[in-house]
PDB file of N, CA and C in Angstrom:
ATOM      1  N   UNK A   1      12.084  -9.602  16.885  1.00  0.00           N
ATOM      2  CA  UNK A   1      11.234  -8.918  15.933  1.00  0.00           C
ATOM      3  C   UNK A   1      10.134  -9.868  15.483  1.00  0.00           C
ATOM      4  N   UNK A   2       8.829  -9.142  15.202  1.00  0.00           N
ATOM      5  CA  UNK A   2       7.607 -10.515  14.914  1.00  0.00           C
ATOM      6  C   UNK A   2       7.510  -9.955  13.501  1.00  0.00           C
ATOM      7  N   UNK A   3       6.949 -11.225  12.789  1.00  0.00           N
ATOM      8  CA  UNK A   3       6.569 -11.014  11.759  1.00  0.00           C
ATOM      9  C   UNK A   3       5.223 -10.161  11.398  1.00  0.00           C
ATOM     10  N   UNK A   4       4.787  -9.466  10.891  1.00  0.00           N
ATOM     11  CA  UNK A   4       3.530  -9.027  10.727  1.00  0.00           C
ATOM     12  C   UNK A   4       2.553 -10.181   9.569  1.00  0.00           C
ATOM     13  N   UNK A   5       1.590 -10.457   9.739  1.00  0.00           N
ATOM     14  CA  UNK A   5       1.157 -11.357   8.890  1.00  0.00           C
ATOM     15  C   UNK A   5      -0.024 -11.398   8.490  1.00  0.00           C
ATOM     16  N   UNK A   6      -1.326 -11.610   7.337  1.00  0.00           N
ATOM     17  CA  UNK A   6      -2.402 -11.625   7.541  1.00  0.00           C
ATOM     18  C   UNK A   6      -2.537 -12.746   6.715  1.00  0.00           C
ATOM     19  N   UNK A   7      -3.609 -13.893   6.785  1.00  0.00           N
ATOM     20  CA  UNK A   7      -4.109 -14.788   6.143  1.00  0.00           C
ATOM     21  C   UNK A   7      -5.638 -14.429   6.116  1.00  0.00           C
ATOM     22  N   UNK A   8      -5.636 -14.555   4.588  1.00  0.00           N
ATOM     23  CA  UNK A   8      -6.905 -14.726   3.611  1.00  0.00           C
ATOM     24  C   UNK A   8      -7.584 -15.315   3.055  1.00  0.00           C
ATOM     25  N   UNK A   9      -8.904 -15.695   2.907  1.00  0.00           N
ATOM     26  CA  UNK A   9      -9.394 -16.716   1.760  1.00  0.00           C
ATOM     27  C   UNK A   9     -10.420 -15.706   1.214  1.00  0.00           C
ATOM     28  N   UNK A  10     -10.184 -16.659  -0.086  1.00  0.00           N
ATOM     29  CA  UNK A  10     -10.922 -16.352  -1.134  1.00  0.00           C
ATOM     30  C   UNK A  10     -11.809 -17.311  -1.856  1.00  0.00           C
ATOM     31  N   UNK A  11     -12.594 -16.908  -2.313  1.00  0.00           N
ATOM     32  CA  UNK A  11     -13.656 -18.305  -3.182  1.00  0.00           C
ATOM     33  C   UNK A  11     -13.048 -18.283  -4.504  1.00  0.00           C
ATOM     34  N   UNK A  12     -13.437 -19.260  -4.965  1.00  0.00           N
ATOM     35  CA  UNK A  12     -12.947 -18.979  -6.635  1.00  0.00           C
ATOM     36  C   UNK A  12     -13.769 -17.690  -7.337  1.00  0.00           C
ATOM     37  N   UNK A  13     -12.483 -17.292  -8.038  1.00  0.00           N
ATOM     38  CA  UNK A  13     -12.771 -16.005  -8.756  1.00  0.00           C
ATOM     39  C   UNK A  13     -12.756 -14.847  -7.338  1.00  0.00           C
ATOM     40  N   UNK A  14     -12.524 -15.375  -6.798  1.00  0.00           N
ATOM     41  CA  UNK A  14     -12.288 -13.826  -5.509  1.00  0.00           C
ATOM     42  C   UNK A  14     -11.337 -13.002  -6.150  1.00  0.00           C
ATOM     43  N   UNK A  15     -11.371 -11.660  -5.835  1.00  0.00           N
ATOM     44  CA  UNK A  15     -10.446 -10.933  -6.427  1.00  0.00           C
ATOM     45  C   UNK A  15     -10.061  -9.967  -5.506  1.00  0.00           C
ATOM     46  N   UNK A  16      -8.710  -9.419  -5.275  1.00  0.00           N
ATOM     47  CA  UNK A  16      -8.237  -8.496  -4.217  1.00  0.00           C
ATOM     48  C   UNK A  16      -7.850  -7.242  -5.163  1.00  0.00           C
ATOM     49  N   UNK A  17      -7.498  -5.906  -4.912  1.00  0.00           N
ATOM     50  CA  UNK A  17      -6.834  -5.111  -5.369  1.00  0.00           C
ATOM     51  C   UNK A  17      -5.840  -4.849  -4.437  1.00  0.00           C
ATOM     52  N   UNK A  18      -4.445  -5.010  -4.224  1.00  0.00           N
ATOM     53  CA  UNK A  18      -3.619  -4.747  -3.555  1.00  0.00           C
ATOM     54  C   UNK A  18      -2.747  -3.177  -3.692  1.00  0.00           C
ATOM     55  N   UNK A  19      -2.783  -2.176  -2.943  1.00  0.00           N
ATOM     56  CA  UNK A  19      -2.093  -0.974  -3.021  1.00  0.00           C
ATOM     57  C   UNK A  19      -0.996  -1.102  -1.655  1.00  0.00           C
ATOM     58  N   UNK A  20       0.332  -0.484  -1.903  1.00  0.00           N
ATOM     59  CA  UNK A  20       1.132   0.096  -0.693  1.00  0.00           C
ATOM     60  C   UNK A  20       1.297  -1.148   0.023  1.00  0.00           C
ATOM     61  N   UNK A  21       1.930  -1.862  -0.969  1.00  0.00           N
ATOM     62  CA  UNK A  21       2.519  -3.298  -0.164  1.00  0.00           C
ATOM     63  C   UNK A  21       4.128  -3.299  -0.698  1.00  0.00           C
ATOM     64  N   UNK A  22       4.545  -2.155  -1.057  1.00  0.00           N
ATOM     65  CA  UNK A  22       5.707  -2.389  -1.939  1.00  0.00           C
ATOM     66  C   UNK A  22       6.731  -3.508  -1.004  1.00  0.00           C
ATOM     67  N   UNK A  23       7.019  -4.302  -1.496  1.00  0.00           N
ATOM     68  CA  UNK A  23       8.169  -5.206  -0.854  1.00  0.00           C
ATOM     69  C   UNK A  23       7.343  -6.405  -0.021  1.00  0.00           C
ATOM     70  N   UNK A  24       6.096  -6.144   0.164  1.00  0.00           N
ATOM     71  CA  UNK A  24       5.550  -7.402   1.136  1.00  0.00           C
ATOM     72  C   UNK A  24       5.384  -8.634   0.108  1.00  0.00           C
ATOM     73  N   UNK A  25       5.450 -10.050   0.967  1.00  0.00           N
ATOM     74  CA  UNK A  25       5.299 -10.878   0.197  1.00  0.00           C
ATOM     75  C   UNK A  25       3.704 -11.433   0.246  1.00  0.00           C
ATOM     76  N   UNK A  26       3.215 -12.062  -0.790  1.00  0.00           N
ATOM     77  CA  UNK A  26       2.080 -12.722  -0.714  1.00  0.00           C
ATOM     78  C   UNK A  26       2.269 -14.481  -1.531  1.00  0.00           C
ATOM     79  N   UNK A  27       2.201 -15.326  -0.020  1.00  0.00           N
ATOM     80  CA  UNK A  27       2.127 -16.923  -0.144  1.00  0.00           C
ATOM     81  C   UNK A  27       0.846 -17.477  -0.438  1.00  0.00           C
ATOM     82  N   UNK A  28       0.638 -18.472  -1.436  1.00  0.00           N
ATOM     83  CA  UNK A  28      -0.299 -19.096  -1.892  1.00  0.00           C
ATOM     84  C   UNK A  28      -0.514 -20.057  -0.442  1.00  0.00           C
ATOM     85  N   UNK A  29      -1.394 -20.759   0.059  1.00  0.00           N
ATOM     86  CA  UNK A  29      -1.301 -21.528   1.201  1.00  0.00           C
ATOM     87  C   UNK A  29      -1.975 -22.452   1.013  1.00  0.00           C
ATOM     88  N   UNK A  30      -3.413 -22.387  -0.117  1.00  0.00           N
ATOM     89  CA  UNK A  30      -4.224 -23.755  -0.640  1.00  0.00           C
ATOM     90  C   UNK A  30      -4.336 -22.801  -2.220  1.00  0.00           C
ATOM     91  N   UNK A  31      -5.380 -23.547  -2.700  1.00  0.00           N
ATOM     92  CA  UNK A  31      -5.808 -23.285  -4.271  1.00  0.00           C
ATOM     93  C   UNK A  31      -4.876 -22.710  -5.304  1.00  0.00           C
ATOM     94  N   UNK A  32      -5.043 -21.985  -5.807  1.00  0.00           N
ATOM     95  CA  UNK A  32      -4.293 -21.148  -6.777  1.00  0.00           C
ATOM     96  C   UNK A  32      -4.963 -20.086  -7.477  1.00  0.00           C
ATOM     97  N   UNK A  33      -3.727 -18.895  -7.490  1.00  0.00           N
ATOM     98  CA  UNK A  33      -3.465 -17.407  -7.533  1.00  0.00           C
ATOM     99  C   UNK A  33      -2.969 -17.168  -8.764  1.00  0.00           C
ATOM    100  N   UNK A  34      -4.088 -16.394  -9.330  1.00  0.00           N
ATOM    101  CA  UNK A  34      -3.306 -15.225 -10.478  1.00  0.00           C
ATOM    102  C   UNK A  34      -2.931 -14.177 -10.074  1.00  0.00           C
ATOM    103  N   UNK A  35      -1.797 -13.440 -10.024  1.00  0.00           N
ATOM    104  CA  UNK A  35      -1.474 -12.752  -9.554  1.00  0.00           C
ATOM    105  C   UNK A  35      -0.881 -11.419 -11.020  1.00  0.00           C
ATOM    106  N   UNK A  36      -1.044 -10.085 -11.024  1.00  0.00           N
ATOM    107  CA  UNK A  36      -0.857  -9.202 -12.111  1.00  0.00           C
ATOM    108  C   UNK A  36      -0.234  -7.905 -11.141  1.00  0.00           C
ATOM    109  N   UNK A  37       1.015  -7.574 -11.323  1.00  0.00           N
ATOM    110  CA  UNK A  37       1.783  -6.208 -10.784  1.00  0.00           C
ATOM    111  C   UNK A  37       1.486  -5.457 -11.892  1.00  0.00           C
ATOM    112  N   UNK A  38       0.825  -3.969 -11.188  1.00  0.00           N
ATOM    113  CA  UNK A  38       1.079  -2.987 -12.157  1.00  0.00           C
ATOM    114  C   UNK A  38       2.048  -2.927 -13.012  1.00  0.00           C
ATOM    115  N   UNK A  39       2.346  -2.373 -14.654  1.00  0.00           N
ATOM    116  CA  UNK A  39       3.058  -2.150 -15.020  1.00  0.00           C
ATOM    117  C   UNK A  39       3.770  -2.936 -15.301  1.00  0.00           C
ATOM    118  N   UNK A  40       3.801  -4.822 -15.238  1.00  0.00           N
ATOM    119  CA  UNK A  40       4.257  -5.359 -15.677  1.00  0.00           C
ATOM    120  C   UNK A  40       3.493  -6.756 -16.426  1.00  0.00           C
ATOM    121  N   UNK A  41       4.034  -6.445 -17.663  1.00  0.00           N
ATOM    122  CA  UNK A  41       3.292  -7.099 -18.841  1.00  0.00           C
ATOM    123  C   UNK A  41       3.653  -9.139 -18.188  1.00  0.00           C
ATOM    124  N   UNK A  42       4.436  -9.359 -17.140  1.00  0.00           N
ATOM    125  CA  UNK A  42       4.436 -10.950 -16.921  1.00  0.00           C
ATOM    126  C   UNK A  42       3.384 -11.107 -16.032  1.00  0.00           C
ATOM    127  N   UNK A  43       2.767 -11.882 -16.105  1.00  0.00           N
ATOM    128  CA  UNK A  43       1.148 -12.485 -14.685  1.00  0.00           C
ATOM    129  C   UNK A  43       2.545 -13.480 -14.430  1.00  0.00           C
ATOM    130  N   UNK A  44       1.571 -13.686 -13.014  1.00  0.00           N
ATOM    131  CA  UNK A  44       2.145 -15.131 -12.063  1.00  0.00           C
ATOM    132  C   UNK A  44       1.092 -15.965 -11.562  1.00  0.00           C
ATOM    133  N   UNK A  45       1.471 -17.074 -11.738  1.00  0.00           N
ATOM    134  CA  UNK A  45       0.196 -18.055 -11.209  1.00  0.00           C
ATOM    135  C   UNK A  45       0.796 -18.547  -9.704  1.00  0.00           C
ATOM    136  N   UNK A  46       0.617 -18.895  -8.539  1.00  0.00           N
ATOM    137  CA  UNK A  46       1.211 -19.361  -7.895  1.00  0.00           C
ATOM    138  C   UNK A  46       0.124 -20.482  -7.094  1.00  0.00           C
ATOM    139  N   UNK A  47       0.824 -21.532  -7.081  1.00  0.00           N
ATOM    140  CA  UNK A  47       0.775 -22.994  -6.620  1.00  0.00           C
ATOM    141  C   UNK A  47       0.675 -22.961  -4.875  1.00  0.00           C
ATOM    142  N   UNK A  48       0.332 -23.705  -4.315  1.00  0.00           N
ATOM    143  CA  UNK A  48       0.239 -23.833  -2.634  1.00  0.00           C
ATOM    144  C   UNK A  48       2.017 -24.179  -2.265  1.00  0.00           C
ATOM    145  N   UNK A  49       2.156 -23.485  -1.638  1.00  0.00           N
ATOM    146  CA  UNK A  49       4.017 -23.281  -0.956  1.00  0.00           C
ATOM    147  C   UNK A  49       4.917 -22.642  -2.261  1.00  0.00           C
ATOM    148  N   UNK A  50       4.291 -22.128  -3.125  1.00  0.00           N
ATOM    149  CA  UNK A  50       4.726 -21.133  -3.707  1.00  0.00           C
ATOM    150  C   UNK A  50       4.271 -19.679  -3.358  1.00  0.00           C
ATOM    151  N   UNK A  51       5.455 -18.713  -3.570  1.00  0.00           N
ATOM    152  CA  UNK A  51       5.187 -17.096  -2.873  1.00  0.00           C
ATOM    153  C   UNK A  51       6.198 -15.908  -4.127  1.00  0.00           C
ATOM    154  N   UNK A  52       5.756 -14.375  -3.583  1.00  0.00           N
ATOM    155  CA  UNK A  52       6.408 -13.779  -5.050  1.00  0.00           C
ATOM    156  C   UNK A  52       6.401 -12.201  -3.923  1.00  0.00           C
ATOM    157  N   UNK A  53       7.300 -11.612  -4.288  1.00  0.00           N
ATOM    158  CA  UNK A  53       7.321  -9.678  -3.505  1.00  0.00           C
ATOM    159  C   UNK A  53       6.010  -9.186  -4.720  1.00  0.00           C
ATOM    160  N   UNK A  54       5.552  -8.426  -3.530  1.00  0.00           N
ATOM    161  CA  UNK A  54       4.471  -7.554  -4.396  1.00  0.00           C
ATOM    162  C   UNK A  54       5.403  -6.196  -4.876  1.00  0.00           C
ATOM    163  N   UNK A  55       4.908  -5.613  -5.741  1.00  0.00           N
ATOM    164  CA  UNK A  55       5.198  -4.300  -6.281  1.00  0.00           C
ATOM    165  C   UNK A  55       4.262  -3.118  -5.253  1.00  0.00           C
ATOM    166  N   UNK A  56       3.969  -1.985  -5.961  1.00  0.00           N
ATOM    167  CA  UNK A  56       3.499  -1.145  -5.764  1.00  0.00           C
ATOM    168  C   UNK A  56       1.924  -1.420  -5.330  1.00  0.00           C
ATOM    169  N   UNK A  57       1.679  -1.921  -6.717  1.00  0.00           N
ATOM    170  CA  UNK A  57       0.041  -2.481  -7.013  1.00  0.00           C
ATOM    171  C   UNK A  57      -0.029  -3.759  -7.484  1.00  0.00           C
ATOM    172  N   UNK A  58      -0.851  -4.715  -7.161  1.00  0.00           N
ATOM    173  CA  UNK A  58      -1.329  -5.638  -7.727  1.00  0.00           C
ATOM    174  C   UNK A  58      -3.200  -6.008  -7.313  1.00  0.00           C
ATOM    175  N   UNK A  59      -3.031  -6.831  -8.549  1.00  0.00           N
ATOM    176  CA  UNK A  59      -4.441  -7.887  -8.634  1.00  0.00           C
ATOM    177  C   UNK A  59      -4.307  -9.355  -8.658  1.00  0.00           C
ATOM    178  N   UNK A  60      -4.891  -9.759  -7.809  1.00  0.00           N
ATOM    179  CA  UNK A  60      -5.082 -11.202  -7.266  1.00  0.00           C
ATOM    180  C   UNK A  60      -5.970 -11.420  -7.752  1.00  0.00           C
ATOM    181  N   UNK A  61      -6.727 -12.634  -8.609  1.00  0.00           N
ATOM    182  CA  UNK A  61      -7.236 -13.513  -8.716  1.00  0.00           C
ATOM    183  C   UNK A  61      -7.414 -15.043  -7.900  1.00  0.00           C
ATOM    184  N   UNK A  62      -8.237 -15.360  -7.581  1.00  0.00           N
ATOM    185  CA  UNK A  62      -8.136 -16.868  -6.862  1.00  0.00           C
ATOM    186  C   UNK A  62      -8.793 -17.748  -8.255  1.00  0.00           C
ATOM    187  N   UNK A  63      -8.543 -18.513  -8.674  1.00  0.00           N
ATOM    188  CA  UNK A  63      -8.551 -19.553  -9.760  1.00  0.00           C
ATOM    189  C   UNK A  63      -9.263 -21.167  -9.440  1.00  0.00           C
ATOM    190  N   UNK A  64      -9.268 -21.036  -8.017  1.00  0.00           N
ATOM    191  CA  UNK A  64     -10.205 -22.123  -7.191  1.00  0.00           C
ATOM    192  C   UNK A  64     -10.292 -21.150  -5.860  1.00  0.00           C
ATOM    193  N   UNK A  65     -11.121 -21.955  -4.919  1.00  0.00           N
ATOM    194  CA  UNK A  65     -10.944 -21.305  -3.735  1.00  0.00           C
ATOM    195  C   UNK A  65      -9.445 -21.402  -2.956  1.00  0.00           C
ATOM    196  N   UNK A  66      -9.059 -20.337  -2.385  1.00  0.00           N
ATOM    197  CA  UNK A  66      -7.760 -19.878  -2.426  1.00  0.00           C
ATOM    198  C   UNK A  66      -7.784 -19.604  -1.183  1.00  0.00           C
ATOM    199  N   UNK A  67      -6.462 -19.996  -0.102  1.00  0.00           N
ATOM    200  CA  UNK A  67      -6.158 -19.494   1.289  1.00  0.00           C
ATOM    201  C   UNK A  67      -4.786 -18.468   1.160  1.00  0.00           C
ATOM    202  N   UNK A  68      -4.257 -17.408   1.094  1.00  0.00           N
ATOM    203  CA  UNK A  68      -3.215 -16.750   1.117  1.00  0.00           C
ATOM    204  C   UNK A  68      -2.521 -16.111   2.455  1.00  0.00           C
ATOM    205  N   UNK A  69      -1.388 -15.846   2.436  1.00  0.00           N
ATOM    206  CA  UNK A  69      -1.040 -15.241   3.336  1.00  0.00           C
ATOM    207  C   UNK A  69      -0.021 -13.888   3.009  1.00  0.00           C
ATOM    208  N   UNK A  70      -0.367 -12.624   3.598  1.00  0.00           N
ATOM    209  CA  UNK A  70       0.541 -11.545   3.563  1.00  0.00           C
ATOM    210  C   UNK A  70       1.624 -11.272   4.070  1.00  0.00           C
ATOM    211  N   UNK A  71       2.911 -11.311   4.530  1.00  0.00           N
ATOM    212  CA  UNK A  71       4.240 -10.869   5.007  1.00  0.00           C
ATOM    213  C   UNK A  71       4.469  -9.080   4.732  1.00  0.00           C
ATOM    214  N   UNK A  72       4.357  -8.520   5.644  1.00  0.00           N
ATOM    215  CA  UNK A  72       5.002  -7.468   5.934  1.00  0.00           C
ATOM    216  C   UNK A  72       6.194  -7.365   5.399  1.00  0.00           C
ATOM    217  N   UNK A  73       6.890  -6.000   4.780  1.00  0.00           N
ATOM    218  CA  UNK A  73       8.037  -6.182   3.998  1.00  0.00           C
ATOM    219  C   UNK A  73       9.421  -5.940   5.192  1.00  0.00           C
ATOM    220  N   UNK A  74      10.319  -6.130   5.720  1.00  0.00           N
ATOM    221  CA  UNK A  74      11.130  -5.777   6.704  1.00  0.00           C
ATOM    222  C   UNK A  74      11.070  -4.575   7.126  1.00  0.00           C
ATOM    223  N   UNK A  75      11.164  -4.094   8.170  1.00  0.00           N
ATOM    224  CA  UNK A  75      11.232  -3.047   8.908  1.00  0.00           C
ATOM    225  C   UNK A  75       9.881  -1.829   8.602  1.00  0.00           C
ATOM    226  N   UNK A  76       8.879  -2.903   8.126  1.00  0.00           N
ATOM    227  CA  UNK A  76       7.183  -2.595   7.817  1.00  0.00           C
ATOM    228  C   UNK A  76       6.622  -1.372   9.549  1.00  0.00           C
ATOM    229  N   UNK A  77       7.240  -1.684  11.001  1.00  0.00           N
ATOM    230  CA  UNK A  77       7.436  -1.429  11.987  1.00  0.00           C
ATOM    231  C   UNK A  77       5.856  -1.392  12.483  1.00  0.00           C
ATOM    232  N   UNK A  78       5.737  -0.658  14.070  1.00  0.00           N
ATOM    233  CA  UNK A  78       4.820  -1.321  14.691  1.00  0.00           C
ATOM    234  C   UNK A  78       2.907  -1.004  13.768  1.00  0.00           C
ATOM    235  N   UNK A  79       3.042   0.016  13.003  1.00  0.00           N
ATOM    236  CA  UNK A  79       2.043   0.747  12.245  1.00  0.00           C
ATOM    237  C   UNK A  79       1.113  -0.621  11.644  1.00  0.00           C
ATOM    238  N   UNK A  80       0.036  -0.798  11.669  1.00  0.00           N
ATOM    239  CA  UNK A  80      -0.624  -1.915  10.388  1.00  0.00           C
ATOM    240  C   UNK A  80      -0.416  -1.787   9.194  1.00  0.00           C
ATOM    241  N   UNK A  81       0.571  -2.491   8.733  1.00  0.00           N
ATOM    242  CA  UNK A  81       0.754  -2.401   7.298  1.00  0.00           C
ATOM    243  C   UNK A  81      -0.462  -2.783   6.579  1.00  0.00           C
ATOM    244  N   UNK A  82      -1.531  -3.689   6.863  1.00  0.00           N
ATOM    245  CA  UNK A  82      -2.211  -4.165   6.243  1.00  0.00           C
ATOM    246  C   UNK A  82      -3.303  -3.253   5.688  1.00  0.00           C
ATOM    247  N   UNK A  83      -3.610  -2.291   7.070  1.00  0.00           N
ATOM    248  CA  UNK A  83      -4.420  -1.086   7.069  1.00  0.00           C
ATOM    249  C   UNK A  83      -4.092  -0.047   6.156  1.00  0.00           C
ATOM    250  N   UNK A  84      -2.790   0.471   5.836  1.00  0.00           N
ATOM    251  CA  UNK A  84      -2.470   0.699   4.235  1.00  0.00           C
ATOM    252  C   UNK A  84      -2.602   0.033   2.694  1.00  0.00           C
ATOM    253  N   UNK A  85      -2.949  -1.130   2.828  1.00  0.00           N
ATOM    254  CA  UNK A  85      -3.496  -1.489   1.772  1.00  0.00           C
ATOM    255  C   UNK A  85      -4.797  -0.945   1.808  1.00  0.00           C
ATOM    256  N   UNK A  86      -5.356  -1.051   0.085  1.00  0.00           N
ATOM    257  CA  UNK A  86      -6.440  -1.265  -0.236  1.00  0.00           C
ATOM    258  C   UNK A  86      -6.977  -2.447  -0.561  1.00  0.00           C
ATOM    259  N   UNK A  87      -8.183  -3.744  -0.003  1.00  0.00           N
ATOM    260  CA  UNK A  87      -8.400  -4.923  -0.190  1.00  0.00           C
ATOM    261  C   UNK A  87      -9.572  -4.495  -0.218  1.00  0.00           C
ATOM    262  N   UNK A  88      -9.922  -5.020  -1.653  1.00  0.00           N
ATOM    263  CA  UNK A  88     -11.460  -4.910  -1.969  1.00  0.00           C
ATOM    264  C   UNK A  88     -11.593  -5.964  -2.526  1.00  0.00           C
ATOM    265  N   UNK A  89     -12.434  -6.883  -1.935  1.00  0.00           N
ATOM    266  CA  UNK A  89     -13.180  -8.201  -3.124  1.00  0.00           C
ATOM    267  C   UNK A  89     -14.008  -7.637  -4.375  1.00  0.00           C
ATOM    268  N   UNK A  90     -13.906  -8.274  -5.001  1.00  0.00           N
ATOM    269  CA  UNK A  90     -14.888  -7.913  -6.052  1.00  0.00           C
ATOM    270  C   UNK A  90     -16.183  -8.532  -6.261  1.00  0.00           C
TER     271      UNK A  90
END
């Protein structure tokens, strides 16, 4: 089985809107990430080789310029998961 995967950068202050990732993970890989799940009042900052499951929805922030990477959630199957998100910079 392969992993599905996408790596991203961002400039500082880049911003993503993430939809329909329920269960995928998103790894910090350089800079650092604010990260905000719908509906939940805790933010996450995450550090380079630090990572967190997305929810439903989230917003990414990059806080410097930022390299990330996406993980497909298990059994995501052959479809582009990524292509179900919504990724809009701001």
């Amino acid at each position: 089985m392969s992993v599905q995967r996408a790596v991203l950068q961002l400039q500082r202050d880049g911003f993503l809107s993430l939809r329909d990732l329920q269960g995928a993970t998103i790894s910090c890989l350089e800079g650092t990430l604010w990260i905000t799940h719908d509906a939940d009042p805790h933010d996450i900052l995450l550090q380079p080789g630090q990572a967190c499951a997305l929810g439903s929805g989230a917003a990414v922030q990059a806080l410097k310029a930022s390299r990330i990477a996406l993980e497909a959630p298990q059994g995501a199957g052959q479809q582009s998961w990524v292509s179900r998100a919504v990724l809009r910079p701001a």
